[in-house]
N, C-alpha and C. Protein backbone atom coordinates (compact mmCIF):
# COMPACT_ATOMS: atom_id res chain seq x y z
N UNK A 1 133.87 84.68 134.62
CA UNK A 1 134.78 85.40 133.74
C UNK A 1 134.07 85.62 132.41
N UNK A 2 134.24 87.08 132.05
CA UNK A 2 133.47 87.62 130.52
C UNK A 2 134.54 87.45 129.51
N UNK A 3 134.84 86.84 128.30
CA UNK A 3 135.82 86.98 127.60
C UNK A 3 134.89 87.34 126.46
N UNK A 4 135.54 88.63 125.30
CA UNK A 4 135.28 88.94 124.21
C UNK A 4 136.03 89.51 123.68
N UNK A 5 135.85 90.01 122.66
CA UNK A 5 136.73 90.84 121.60
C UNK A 5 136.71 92.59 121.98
N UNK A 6 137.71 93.02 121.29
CA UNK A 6 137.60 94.59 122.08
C UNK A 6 137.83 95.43 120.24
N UNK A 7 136.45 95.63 120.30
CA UNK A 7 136.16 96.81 118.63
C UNK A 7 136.68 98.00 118.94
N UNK A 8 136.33 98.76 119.72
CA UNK A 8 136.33 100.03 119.82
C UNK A 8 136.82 100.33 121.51
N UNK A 9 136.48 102.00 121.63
CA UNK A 9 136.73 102.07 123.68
C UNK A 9 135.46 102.42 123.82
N UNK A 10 134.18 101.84 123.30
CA UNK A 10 133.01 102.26 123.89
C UNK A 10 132.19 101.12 124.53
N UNK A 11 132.81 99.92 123.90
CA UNK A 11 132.33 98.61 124.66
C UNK A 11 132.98 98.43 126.39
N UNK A 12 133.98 98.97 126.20
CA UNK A 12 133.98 98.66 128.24
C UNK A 12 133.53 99.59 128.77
N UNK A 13 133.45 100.55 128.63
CA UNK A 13 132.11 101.27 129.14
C UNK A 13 130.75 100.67 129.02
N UNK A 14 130.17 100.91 127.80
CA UNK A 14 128.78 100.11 127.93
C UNK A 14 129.13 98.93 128.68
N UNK A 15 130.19 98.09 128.17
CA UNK A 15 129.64 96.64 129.55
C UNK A 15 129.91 96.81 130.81
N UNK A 16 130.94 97.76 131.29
CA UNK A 16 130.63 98.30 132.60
C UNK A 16 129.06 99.01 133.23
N UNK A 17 128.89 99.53 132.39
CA UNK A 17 127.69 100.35 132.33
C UNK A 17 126.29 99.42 132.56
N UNK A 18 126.61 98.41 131.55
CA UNK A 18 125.21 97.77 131.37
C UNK A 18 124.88 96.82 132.33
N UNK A 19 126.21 96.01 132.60
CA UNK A 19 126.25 94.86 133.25
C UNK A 19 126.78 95.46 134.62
N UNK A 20 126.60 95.84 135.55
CA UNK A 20 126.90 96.35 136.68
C UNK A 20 127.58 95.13 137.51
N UNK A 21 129.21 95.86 138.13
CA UNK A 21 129.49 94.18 138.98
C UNK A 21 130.75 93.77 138.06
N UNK A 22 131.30 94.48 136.98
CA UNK A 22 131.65 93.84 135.94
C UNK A 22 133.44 94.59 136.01
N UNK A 23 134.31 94.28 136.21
CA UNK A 23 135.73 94.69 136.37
C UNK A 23 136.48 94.22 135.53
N UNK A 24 137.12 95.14 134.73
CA UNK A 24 138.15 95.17 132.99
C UNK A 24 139.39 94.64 133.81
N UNK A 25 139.87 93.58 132.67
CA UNK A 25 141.49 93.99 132.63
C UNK A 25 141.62 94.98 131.77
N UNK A 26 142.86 95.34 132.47
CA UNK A 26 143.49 96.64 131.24
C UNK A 26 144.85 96.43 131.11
N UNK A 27 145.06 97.29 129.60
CA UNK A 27 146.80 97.60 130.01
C UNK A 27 147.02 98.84 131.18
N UNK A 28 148.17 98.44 131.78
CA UNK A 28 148.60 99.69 132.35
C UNK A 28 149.02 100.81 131.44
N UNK A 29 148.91 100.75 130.43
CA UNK A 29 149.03 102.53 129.73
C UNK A 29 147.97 102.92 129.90
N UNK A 30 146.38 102.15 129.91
CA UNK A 30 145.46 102.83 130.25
C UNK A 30 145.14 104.26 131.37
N UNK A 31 146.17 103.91 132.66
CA UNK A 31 146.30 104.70 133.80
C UNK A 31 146.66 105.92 133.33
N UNK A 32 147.34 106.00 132.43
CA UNK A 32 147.41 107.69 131.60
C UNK A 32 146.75 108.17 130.93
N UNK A 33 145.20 107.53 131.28
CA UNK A 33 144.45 107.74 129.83
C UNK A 33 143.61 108.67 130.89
N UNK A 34 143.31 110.15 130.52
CA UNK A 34 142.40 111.11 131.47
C UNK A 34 141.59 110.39 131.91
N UNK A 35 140.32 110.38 130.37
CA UNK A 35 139.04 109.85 131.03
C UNK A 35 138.78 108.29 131.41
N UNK A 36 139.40 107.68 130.42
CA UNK A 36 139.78 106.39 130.73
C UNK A 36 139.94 105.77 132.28
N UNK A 37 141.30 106.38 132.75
CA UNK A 37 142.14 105.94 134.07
C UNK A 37 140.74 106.26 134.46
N UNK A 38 139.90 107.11 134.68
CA UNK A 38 138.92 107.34 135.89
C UNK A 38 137.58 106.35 135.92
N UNK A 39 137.38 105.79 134.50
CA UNK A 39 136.68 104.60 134.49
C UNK A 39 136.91 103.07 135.15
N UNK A 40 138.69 103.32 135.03
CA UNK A 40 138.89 102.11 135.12
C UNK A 40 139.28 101.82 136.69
N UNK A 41 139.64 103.14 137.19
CA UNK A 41 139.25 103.04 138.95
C UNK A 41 137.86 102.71 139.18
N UNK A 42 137.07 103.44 138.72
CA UNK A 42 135.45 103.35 138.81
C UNK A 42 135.02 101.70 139.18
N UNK A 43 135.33 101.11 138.27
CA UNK A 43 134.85 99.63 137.73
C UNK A 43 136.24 98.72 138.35
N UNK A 44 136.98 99.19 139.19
CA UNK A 44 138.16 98.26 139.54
C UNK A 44 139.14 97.36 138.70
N UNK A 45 139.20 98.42 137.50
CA UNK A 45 140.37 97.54 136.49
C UNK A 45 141.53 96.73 137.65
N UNK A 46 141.48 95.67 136.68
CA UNK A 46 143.29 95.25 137.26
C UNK A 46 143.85 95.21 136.08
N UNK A 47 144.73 96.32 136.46
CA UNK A 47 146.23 96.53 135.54
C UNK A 47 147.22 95.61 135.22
N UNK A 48 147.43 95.51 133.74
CA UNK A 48 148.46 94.85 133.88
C UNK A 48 149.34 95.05 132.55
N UNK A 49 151.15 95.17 133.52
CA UNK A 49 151.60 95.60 132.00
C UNK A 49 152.07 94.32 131.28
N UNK A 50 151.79 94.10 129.79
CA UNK A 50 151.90 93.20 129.43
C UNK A 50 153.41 92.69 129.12
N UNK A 51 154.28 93.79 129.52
CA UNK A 51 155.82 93.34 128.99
C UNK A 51 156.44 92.30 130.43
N UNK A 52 155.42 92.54 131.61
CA UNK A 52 156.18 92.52 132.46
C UNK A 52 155.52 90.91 133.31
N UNK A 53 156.39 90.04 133.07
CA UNK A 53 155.96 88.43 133.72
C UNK A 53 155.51 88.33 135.30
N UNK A 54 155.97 89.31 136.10
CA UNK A 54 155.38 89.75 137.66
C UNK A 54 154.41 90.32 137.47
N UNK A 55 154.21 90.98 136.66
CA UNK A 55 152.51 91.82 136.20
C UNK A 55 151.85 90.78 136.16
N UNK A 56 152.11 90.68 134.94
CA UNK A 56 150.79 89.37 134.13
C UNK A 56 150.55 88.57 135.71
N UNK A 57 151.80 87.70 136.23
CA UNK A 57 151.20 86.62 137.06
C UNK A 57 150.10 86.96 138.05
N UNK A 58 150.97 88.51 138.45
CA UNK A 58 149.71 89.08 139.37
C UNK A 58 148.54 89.09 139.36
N UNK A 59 148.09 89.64 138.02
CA UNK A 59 146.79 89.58 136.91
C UNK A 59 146.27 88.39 136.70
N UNK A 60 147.19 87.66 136.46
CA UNK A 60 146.17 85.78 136.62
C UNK A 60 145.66 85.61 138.19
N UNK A 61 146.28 86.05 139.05
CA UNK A 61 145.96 85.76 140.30
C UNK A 61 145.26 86.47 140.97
N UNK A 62 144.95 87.92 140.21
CA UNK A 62 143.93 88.30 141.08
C UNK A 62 142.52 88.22 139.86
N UNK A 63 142.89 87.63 139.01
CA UNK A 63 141.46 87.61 138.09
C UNK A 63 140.88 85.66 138.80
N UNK A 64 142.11 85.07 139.12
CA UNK A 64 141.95 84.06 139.74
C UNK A 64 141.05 84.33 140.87
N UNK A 65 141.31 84.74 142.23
CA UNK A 65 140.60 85.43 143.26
C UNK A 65 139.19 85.76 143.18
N UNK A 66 139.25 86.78 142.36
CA UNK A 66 137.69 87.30 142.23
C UNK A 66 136.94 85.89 141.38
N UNK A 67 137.46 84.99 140.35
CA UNK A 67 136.55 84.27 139.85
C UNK A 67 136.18 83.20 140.40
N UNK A 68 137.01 83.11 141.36
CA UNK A 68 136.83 81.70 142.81
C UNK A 68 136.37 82.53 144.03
N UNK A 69 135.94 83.38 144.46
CA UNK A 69 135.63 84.12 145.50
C UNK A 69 134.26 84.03 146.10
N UNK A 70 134.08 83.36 146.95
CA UNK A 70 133.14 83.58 147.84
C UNK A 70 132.33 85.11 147.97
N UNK A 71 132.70 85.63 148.00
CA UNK A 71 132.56 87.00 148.38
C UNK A 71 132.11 87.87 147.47
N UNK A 72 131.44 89.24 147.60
CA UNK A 72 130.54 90.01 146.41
C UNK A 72 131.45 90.49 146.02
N UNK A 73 132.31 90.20 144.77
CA UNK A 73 133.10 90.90 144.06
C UNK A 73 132.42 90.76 142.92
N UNK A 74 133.39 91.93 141.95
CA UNK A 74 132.92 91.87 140.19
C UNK A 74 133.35 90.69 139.22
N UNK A 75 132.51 90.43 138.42
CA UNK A 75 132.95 89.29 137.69
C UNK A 75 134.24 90.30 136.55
N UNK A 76 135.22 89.53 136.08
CA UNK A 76 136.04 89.79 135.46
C UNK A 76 136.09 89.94 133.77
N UNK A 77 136.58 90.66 133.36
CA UNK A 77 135.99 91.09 132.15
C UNK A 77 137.23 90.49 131.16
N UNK A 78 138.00 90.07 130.08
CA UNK A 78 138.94 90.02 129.78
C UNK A 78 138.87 90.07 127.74
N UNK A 79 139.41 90.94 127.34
CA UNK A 79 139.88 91.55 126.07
C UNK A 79 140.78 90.68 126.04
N UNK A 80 141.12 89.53 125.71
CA UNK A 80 142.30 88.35 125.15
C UNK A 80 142.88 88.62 123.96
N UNK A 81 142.85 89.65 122.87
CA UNK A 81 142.86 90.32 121.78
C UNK A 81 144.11 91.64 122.13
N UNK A 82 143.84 92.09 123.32
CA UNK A 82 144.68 92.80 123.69
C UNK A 82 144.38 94.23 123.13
N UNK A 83 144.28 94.33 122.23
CA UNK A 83 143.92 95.46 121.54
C UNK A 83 142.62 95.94 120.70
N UNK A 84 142.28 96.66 120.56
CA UNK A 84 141.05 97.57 119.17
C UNK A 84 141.39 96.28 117.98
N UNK A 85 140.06 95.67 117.45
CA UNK A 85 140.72 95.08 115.53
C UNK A 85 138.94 96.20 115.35
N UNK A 86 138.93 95.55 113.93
CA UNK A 86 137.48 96.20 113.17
C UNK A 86 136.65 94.80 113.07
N UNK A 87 137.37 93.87 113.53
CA UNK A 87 136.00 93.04 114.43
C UNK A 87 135.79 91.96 112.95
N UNK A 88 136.53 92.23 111.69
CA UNK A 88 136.78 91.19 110.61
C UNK A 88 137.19 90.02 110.61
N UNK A 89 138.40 89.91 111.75
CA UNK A 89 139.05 88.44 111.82
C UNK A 89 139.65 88.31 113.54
N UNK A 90 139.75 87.45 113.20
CA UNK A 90 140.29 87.27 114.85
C UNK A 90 141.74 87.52 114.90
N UNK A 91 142.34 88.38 115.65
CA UNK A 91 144.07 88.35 115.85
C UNK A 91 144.28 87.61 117.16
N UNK A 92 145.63 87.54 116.61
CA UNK A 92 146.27 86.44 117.87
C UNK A 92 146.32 87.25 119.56
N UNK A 93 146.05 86.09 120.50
CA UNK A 93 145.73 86.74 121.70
C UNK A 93 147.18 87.19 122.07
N UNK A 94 147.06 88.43 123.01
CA UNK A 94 148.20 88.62 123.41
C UNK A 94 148.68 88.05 124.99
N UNK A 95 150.06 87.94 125.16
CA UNK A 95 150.23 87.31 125.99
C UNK A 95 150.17 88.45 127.31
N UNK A 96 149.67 88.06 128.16
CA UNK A 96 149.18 88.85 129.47
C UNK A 96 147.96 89.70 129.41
N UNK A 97 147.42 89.95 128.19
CA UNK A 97 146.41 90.82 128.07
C UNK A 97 145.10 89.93 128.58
């Protein structure tokens, strides 16, 4: 599991990009995002909406899966920040993100 901070929308690309193998959580508003949604099929986001406690659990359990998995899957990427900051201070993690 990758955990970092999320500056901008050009870092999950580049770490998709760079680090090959590498699968985002996202929010599910992402899926409406044109170019976005097509990245995040690309790289096998797992969605998750954060309002919703059957989401999230899902999302623990399949970020669970792939990080216990035998098998050639992507390592998991996770934005715990939930959102864009300017990378000054740390904000509080969000819950399901």
């Amino acid at each position: 599991i990758v955990v970092c901070n999320h500056r901008g929308y050009v870092e999950p690309m580049y770490l998709c990009t760079r680090y090959r193998g590498l699968s985002l959580v996202s929010a599910k508003e992402t899926a409406a995002m044109p170019f976005v949604s097509t990245m995040a099929a690309a790289f096998q986001a797992i969605q998750v909406d954060r309002l919703s406690p059957t989401s999230r659990h899902g999302a623990a359990e399949a970020i669970g899966r792939q990080a216990t998995s035998d098998e050639d899957v992507p390592q998991v990427c996770i934005f715990p920040e939930g959102t864009c900051t300017n990378g000054r201070a740390l904000v509080a993690f969000k819950v399901g993100a």
